[in-house]
PDB file of N, CA and C in Angstrom:
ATOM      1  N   UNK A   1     -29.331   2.014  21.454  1.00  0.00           N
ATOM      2  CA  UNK A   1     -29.553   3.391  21.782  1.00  0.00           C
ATOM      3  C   UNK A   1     -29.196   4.255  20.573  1.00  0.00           C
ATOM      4  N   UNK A   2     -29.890   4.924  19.993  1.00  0.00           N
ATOM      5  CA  UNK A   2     -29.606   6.334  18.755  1.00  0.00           C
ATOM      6  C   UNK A   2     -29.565   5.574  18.051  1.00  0.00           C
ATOM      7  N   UNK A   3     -30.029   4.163  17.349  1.00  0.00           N
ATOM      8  CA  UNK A   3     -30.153   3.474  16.688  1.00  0.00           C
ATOM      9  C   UNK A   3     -28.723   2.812  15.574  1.00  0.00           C
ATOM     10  N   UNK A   4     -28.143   2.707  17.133  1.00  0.00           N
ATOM     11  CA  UNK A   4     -26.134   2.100  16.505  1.00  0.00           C
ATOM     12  C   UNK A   4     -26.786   1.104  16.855  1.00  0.00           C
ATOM     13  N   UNK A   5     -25.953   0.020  16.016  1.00  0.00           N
ATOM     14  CA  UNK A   5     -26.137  -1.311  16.353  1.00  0.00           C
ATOM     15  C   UNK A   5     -24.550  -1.553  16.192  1.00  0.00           C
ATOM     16  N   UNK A   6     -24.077  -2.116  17.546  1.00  0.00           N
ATOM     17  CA  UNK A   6     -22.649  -2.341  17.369  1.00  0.00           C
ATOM     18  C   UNK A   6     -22.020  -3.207  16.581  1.00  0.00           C
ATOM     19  N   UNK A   7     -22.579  -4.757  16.412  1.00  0.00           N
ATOM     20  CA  UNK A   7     -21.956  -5.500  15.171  1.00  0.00           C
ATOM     21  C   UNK A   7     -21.716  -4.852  14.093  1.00  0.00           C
ATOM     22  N   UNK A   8     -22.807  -3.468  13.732  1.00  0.00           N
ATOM     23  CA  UNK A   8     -22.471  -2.901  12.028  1.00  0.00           C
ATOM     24  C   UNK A   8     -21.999  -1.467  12.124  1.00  0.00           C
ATOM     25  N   UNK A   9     -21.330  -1.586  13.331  1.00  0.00           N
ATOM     26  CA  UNK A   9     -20.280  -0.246  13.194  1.00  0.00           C
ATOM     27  C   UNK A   9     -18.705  -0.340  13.271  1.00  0.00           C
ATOM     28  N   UNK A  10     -19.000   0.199  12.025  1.00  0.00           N
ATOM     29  CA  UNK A  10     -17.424   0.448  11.011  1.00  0.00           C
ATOM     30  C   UNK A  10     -16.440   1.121  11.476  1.00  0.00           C
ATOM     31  N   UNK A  11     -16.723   1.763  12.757  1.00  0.00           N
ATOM     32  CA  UNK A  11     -15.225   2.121  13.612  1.00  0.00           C
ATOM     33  C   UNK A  11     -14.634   1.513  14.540  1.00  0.00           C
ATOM     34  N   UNK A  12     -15.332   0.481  14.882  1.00  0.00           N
ATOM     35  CA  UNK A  12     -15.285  -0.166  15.781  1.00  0.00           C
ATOM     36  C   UNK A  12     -13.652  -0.606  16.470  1.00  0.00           C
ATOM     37  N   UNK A  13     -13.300  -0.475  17.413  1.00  0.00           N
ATOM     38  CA  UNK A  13     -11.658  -0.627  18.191  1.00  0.00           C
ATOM     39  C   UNK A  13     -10.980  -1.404  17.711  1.00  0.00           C
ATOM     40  N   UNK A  14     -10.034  -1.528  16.930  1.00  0.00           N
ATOM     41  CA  UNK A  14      -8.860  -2.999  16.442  1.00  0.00           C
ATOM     42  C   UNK A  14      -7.693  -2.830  17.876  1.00  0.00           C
ATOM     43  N   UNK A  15      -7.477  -4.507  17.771  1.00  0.00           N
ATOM     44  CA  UNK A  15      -6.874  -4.472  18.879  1.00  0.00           C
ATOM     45  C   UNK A  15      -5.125  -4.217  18.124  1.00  0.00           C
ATOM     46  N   UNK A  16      -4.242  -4.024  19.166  1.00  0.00           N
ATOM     47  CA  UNK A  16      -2.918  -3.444  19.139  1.00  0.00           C
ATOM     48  C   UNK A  16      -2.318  -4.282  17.541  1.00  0.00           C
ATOM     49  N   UNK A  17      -2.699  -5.486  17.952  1.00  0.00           N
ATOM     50  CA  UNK A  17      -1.911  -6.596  16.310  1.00  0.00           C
ATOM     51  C   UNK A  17      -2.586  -6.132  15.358  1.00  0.00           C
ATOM     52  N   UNK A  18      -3.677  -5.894  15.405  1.00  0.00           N
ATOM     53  CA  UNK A  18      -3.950  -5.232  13.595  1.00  0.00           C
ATOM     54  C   UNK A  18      -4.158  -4.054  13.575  1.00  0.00           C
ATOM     55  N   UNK A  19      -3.925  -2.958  14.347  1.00  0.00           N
ATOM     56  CA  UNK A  19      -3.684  -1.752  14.230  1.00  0.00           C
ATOM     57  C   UNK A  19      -2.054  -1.620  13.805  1.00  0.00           C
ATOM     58  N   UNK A  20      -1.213  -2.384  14.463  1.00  0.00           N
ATOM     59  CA  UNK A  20      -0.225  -2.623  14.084  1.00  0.00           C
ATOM     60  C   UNK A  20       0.128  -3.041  12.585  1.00  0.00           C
ATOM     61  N   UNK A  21      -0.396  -4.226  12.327  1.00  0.00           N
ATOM     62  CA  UNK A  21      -0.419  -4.834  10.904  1.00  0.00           C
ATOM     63  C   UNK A  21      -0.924  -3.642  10.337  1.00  0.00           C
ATOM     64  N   UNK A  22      -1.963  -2.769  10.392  1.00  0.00           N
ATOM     65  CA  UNK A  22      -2.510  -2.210   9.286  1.00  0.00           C
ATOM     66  C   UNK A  22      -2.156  -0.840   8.830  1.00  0.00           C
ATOM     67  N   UNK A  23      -1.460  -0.211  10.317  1.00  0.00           N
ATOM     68  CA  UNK A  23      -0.152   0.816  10.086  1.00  0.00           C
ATOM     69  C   UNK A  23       1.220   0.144   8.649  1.00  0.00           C
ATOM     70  N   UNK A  24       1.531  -1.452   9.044  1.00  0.00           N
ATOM     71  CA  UNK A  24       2.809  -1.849   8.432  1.00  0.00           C
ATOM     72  C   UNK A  24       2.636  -1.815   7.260  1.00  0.00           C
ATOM     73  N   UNK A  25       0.770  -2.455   6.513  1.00  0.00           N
ATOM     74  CA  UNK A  25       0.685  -2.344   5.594  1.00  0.00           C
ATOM     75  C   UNK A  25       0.418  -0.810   4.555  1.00  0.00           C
ATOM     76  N   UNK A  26       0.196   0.015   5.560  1.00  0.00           N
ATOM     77  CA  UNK A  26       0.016   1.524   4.728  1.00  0.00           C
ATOM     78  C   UNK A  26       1.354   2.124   4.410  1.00  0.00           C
ATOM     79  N   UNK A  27       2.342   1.321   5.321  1.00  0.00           N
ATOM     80  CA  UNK A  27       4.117   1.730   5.131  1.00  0.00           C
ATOM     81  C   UNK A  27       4.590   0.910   3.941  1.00  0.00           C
ATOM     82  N   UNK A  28       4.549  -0.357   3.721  1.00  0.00           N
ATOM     83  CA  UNK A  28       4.852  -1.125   2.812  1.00  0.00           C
ATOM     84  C   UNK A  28       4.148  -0.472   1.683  1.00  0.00           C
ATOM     85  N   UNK A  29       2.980   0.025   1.275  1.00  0.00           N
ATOM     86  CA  UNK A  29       1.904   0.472   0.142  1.00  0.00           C
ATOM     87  C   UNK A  29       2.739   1.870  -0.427  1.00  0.00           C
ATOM     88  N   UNK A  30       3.709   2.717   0.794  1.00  0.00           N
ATOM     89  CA  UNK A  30       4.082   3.738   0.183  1.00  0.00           C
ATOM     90  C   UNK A  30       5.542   3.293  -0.240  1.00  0.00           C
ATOM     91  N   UNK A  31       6.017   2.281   0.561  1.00  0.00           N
ATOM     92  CA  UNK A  31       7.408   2.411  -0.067  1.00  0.00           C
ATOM     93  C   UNK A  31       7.496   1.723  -1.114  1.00  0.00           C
ATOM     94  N   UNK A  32       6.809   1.120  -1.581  1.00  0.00           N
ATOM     95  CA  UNK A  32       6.810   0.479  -2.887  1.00  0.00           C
ATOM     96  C   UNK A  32       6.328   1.986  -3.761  1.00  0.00           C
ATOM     97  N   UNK A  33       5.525   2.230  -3.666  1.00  0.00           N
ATOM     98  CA  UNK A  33       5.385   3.257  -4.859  1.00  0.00           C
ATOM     99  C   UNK A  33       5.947   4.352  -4.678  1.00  0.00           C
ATOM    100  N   UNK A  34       6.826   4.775  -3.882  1.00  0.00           N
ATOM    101  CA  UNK A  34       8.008   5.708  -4.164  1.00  0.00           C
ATOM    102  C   UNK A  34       8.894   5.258  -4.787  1.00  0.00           C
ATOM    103  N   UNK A  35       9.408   3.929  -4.123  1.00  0.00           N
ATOM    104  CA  UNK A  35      10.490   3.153  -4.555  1.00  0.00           C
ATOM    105  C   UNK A  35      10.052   3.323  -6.215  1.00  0.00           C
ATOM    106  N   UNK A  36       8.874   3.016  -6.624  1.00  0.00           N
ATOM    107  CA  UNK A  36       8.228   2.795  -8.316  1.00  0.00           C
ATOM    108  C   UNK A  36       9.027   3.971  -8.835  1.00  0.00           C
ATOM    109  N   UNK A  37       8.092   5.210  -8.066  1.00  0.00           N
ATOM    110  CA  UNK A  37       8.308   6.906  -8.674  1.00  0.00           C
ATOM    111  C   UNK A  37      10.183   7.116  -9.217  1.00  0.00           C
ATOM    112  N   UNK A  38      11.071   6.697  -7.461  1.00  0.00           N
ATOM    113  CA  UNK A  38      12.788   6.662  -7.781  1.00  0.00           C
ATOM    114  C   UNK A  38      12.777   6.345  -8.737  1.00  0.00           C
ATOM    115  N   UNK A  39      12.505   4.596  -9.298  1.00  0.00           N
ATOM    116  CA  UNK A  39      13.503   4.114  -9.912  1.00  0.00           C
ATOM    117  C   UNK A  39      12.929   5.106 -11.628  1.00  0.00           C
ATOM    118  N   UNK A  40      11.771   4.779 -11.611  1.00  0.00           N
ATOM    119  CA  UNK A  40      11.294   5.744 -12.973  1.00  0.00           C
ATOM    120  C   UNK A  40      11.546   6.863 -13.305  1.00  0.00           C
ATOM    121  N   UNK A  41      11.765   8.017 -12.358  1.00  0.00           N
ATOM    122  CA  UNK A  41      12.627   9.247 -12.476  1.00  0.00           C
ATOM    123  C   UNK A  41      13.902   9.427 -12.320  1.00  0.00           C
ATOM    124  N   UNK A  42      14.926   8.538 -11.705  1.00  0.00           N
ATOM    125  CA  UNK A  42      16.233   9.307 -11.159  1.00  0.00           C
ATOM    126  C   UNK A  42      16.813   9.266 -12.228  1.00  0.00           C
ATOM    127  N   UNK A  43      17.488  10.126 -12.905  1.00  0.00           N
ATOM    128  CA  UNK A  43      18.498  10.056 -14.203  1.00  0.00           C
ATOM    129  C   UNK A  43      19.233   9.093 -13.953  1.00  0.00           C
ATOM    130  N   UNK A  44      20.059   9.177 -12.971  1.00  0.00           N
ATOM    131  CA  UNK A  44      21.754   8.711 -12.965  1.00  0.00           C
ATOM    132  C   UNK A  44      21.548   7.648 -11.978  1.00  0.00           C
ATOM    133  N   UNK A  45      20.763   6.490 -12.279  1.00  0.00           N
ATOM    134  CA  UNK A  45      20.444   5.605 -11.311  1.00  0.00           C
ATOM    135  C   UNK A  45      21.735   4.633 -11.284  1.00  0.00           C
ATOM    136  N   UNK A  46      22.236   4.311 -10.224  1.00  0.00           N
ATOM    137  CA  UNK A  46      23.575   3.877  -9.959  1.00  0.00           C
ATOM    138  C   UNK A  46      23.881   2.562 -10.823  1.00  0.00           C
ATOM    139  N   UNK A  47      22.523   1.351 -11.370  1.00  0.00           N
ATOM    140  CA  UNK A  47      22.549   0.370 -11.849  1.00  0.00           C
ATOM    141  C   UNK A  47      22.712   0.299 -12.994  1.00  0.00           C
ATOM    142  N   UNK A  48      23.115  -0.006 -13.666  1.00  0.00           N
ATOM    143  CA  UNK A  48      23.111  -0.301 -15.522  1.00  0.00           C
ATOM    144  C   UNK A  48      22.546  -0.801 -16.019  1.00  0.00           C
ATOM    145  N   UNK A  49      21.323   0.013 -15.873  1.00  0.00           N
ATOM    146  CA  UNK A  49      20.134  -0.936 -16.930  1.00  0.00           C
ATOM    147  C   UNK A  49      19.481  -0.151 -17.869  1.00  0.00           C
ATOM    148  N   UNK A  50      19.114  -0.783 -18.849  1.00  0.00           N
ATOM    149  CA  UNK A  50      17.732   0.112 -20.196  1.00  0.00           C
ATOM    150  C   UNK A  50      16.977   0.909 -19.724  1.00  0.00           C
ATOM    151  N   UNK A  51      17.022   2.038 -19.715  1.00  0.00           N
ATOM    152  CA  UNK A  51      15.832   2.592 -19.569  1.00  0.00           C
ATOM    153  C   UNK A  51      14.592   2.493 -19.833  1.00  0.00           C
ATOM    154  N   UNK A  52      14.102   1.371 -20.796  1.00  0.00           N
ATOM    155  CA  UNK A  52      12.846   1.287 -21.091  1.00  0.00           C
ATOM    156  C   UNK A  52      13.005  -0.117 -19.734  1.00  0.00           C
ATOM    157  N   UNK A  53      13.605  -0.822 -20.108  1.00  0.00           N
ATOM    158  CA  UNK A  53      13.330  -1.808 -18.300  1.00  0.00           C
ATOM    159  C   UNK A  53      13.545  -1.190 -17.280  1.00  0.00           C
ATOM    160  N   UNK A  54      14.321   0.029 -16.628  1.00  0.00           N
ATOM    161  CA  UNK A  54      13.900   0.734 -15.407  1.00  0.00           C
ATOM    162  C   UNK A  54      12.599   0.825 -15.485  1.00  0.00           C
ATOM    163  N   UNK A  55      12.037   1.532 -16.525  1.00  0.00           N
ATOM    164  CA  UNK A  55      10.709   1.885 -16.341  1.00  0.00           C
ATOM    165  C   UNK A  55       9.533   0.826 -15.980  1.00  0.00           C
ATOM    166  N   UNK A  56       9.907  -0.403 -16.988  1.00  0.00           N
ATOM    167  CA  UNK A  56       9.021  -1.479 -16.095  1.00  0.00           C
ATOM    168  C   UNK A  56       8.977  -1.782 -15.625  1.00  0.00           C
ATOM    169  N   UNK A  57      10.168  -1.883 -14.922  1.00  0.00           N
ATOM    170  CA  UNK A  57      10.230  -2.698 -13.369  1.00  0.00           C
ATOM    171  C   UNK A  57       9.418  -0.866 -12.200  1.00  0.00           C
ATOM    172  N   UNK A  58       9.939   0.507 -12.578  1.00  0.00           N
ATOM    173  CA  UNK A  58       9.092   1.064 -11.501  1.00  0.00           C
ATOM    174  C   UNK A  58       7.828   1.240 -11.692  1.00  0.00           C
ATOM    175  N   UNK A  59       6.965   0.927 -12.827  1.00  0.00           N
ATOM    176  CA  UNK A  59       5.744   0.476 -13.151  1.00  0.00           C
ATOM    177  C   UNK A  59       5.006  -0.538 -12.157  1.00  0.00           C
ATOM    178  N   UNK A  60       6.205  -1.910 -12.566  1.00  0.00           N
ATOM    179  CA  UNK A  60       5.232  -2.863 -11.954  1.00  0.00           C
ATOM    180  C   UNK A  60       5.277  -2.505 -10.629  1.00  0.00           C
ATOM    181  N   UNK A  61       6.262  -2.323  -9.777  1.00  0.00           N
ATOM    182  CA  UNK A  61       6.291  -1.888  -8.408  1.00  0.00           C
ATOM    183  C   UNK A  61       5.346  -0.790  -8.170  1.00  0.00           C
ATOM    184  N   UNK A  62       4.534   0.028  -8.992  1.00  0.00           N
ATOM    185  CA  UNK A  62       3.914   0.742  -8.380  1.00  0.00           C
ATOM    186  C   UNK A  62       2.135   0.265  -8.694  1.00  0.00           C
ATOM    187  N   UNK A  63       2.520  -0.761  -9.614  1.00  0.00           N
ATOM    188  CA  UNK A  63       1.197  -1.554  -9.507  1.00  0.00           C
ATOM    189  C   UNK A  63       0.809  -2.728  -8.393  1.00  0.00           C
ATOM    190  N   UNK A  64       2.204  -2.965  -8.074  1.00  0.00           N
ATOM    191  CA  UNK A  64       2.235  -3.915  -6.753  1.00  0.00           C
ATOM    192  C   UNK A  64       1.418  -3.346  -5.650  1.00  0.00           C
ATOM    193  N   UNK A  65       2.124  -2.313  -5.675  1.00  0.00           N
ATOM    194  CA  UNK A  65       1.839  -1.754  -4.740  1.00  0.00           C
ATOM    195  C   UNK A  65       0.741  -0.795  -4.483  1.00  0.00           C
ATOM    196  N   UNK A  66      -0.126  -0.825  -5.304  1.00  0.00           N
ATOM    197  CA  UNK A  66      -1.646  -0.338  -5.696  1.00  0.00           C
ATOM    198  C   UNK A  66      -2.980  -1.819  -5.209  1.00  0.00           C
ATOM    199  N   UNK A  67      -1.563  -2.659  -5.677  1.00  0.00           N
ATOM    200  CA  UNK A  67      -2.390  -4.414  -5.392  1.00  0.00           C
ATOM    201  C   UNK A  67      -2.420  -4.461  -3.669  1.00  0.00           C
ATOM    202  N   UNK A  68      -1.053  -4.144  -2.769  1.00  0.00           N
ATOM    203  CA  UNK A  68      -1.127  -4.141  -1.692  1.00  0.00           C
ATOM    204  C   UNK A  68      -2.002  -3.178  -0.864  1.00  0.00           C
ATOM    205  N   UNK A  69      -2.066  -2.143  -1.535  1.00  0.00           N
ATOM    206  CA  UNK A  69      -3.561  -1.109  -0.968  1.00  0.00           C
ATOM    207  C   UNK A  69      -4.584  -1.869  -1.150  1.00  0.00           C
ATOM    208  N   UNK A  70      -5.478  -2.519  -2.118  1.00  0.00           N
ATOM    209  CA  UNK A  70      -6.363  -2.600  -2.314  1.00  0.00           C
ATOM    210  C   UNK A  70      -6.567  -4.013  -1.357  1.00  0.00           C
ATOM    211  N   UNK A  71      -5.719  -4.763  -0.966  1.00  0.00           N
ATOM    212  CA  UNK A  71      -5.785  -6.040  -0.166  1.00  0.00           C
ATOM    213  C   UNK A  71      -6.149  -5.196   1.445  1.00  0.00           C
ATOM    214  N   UNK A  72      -4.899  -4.315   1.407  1.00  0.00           N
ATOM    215  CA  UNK A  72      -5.503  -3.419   2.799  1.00  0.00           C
ATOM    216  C   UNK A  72      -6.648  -2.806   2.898  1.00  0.00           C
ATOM    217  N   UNK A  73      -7.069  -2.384   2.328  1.00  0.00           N
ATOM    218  CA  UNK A  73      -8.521  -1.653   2.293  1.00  0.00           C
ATOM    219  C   UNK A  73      -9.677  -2.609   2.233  1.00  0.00           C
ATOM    220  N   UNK A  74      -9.838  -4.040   1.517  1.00  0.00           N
ATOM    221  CA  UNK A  74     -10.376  -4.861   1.884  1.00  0.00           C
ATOM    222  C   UNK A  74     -10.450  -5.520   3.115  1.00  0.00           C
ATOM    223  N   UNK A  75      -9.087  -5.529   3.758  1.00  0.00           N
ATOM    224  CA  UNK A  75      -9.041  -6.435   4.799  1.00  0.00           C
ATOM    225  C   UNK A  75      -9.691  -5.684   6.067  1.00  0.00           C
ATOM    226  N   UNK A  76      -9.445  -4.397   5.927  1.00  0.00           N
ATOM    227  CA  UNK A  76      -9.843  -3.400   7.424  1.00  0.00           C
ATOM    228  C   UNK A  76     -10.691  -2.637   7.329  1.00  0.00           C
ATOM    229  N   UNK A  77     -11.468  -2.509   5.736  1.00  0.00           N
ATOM    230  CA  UNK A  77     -12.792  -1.776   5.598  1.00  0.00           C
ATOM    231  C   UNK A  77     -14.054  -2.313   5.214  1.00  0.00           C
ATOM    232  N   UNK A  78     -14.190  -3.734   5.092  1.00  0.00           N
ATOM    233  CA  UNK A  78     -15.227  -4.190   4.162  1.00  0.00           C
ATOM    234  C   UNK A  78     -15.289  -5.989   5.350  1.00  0.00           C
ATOM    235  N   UNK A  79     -16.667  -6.125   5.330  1.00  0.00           N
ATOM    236  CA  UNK A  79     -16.552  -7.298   6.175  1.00  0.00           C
ATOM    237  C   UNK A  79     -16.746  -8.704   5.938  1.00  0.00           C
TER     238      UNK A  79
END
């Protein structure tokens, strides 16, 4: 009818477990790249480390976590 064809519609209902999962993964995607943003900005970060290695380590964490978006967005937008 109106020319939907339900197999190729992209809104289609997720049931409670991967609406679930796919909420956890949009939570995990931000706390990693805040966590990135903290550790790369806070001056007086409580740990004793180089500042040029703070910075890589909140780098890679915010590339991780660019990696974990892009796994989510594959997994729940593309078929």
């Amino acid at each position: 009818m109106f020319g939907f064809n339900k197999e190729s519609n992209n809104f289609r209902q997720k049931s409670p477990t991967k609406r679930f999962l796919s909420i956890l993964g949009l939570v995990m995607f931000l706390f990693y790249f805040v966590l990135g943003l903290v550790i790369i900005f806070w001056d007086n970060f409580p740990i004793a480390i180089d500042p040029a290695y703070k910075n890589i380590f909140g780098v890679l964490l915010i590339v991780y976590s660019f990696m974990r978006f892009a796994r989510l967005w594959q997994n729940n937008f593309t078929q």
